[in-house]
C-alpha atoms as a PDB file:
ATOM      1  CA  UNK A   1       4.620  20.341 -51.082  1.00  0.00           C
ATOM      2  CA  UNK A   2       4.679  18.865 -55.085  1.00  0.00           C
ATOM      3  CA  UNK A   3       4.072  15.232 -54.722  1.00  0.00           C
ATOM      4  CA  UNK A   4       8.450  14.604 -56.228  1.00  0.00           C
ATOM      5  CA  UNK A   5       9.714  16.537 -52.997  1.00  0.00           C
ATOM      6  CA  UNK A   6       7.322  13.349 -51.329  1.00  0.00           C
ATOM      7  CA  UNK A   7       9.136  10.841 -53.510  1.00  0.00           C
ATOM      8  CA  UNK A   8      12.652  12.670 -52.683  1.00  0.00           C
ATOM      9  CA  UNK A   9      12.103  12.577 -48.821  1.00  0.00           C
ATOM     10  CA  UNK A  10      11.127   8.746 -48.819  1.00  0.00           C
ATOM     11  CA  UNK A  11      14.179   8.625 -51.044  1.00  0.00           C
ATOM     12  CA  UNK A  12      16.863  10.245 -48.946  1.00  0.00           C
ATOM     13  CA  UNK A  13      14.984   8.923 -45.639  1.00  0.00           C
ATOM     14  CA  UNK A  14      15.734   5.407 -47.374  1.00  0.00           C
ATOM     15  CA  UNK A  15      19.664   6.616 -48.167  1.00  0.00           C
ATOM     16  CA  UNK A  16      19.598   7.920 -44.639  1.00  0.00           C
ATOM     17  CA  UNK A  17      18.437   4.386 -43.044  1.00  0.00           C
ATOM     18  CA  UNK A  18      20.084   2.342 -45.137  1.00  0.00           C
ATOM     19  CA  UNK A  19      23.113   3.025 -45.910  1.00  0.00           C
ATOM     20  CA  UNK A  20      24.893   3.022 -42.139  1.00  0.00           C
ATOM     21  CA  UNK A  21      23.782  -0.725 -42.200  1.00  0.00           C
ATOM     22  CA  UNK A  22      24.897  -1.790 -45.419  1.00  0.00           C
ATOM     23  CA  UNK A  23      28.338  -0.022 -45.383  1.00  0.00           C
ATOM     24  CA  UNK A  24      29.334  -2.267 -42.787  1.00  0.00           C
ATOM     25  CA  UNK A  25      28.228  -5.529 -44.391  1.00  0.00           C
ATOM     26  CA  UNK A  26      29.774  -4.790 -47.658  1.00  0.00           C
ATOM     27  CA  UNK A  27      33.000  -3.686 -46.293  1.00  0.00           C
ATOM     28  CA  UNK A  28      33.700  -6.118 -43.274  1.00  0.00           C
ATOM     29  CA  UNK A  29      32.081  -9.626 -44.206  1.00  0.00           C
ATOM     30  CA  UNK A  30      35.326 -10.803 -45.678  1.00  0.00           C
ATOM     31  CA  UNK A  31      37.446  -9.579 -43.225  1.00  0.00           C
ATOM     32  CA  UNK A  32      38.748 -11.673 -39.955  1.00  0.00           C
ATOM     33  CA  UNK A  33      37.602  -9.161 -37.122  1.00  0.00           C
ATOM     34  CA  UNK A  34      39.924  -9.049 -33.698  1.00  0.00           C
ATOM     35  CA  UNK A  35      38.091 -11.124 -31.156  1.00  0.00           C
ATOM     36  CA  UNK A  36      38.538  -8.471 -28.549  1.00  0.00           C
ATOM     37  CA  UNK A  37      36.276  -6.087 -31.099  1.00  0.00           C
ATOM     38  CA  UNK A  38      33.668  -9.034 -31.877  1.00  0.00           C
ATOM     39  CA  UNK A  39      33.355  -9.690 -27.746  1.00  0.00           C
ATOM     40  CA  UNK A  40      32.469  -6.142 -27.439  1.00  0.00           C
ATOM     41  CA  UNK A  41      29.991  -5.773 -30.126  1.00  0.00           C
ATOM     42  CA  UNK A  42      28.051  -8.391 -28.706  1.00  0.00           C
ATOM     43  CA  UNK A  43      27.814  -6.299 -25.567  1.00  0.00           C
ATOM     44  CA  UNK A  44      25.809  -3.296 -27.762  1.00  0.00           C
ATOM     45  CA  UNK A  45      22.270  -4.966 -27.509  1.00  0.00           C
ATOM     46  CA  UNK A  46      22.506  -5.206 -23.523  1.00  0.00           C
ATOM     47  CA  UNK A  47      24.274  -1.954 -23.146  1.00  0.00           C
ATOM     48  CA  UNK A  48      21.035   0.022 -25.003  1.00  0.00           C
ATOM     49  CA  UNK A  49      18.118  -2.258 -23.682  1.00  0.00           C
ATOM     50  CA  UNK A  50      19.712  -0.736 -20.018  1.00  0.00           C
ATOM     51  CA  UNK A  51      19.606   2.623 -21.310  1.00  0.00           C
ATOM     52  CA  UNK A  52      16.112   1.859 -22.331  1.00  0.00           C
ATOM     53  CA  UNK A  53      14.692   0.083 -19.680  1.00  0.00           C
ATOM     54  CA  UNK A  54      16.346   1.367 -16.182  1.00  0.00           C
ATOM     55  CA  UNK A  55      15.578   4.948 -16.089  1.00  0.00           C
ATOM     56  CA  UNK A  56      12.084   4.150 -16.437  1.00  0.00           C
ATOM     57  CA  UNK A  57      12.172   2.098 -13.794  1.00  0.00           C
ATOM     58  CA  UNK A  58      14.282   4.194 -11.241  1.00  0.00           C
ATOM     59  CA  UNK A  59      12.786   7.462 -12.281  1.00  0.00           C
ATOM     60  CA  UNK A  60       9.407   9.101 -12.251  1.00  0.00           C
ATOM     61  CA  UNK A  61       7.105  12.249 -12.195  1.00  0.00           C
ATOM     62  CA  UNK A  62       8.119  15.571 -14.433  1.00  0.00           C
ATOM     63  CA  UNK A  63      10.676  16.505 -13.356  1.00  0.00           C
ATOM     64  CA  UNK A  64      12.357  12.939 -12.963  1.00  0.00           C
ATOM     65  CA  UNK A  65      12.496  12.502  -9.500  1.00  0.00           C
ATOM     66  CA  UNK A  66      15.278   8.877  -8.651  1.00  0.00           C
ATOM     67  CA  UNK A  67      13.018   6.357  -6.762  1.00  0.00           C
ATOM     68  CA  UNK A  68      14.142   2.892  -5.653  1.00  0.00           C
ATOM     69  CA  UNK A  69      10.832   1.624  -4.319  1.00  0.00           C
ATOM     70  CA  UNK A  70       8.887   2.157  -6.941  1.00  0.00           C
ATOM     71  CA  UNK A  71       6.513  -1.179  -8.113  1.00  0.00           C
ATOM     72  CA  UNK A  72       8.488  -1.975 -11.698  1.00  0.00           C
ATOM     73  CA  UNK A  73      11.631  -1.893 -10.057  1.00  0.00           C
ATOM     74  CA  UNK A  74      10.723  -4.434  -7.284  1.00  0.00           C
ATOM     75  CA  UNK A  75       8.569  -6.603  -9.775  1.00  0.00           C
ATOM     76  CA  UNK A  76      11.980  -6.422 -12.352  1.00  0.00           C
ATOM     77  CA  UNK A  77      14.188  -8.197  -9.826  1.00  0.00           C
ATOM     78  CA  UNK A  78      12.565 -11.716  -9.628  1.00  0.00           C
ATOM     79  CA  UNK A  79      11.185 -11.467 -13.379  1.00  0.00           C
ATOM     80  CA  UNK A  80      14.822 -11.033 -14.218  1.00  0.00           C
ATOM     81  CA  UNK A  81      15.577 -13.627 -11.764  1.00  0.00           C
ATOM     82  CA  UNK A  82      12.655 -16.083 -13.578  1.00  0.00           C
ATOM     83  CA  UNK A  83      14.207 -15.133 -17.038  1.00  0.00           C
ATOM     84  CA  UNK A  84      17.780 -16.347 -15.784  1.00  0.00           C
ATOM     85  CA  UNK A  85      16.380 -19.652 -14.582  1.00  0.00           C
ATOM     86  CA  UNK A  86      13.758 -20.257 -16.950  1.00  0.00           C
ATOM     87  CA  UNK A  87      14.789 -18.820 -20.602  1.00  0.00           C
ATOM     88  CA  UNK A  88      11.382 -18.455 -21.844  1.00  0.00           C
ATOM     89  CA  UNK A  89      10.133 -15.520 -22.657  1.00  0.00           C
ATOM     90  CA  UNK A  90       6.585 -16.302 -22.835  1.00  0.00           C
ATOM     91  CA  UNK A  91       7.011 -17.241 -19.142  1.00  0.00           C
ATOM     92  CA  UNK A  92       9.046 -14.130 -18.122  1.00  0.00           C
ATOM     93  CA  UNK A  93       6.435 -12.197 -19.733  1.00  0.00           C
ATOM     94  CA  UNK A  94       3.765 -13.937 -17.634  1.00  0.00           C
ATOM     95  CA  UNK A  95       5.541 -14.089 -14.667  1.00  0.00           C
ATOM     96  CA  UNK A  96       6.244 -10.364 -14.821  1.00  0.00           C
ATOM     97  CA  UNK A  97       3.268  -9.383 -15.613  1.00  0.00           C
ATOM     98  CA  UNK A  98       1.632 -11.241 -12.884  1.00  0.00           C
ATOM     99  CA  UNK A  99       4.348 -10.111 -10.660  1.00  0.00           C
ATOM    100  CA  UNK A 100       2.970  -6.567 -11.701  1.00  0.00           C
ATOM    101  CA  UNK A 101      -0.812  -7.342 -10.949  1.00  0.00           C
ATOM    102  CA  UNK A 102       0.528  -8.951  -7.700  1.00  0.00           C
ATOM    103  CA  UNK A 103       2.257  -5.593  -6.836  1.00  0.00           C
ATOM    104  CA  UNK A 104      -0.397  -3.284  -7.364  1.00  0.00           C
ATOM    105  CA  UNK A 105      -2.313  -5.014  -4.241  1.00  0.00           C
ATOM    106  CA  UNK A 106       0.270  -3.422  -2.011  1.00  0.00           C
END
């Protein structure tokens, strides 16, 4: 591949990424937005860390097999719980990881 089809990609990969984020902010940062549609965008970043995080901890093995007793789950309730009560994540992150270490005894 000519190194200009290089410089085109990173180009068009830039447009790609980009664009979708500044559209937005150009067009709607002047505008009053319905308080029903702000309330719901704050629910986005929850709504994909779940989709992230909880079917790698209910799921396992190839094919995914569902699995409620599996270590991370049981280790995620009190971490979560500790990140409620605590709001540091340097201690959740210790707390769960210990949690973890503490799990793999049994």
């Amino acid at each position: 591949m000519p190194e200009s089809k290089y410089f085109y990609l990173i180009v068009g990969m830039g447009v790609v990424t980009y664009l979708p984020r500044w559209f937005p902010l150009i067009f709607l940062t002047r505008r009053k937005l319905p308080e029903q549609l702000i309330e719901w965008l704050d629910l986005i970043p929850v709504a994909i860390l779940s989709a992230l995080v909880v079917p790698a901890l209910v799921t396992s093995g190839e094919p995914r097999n569902l699995e409620f007793m599996r270590p991370e789950i049981l280790v995620s309730v009190p971490t979560f719980i500790i990140a409620l009560k605590t709001k540091s994540l340097a201690g959740t992150v210790i707390a769960g990881m210990f949690l973890f270490w503490l799990a793999g005894f049994f």
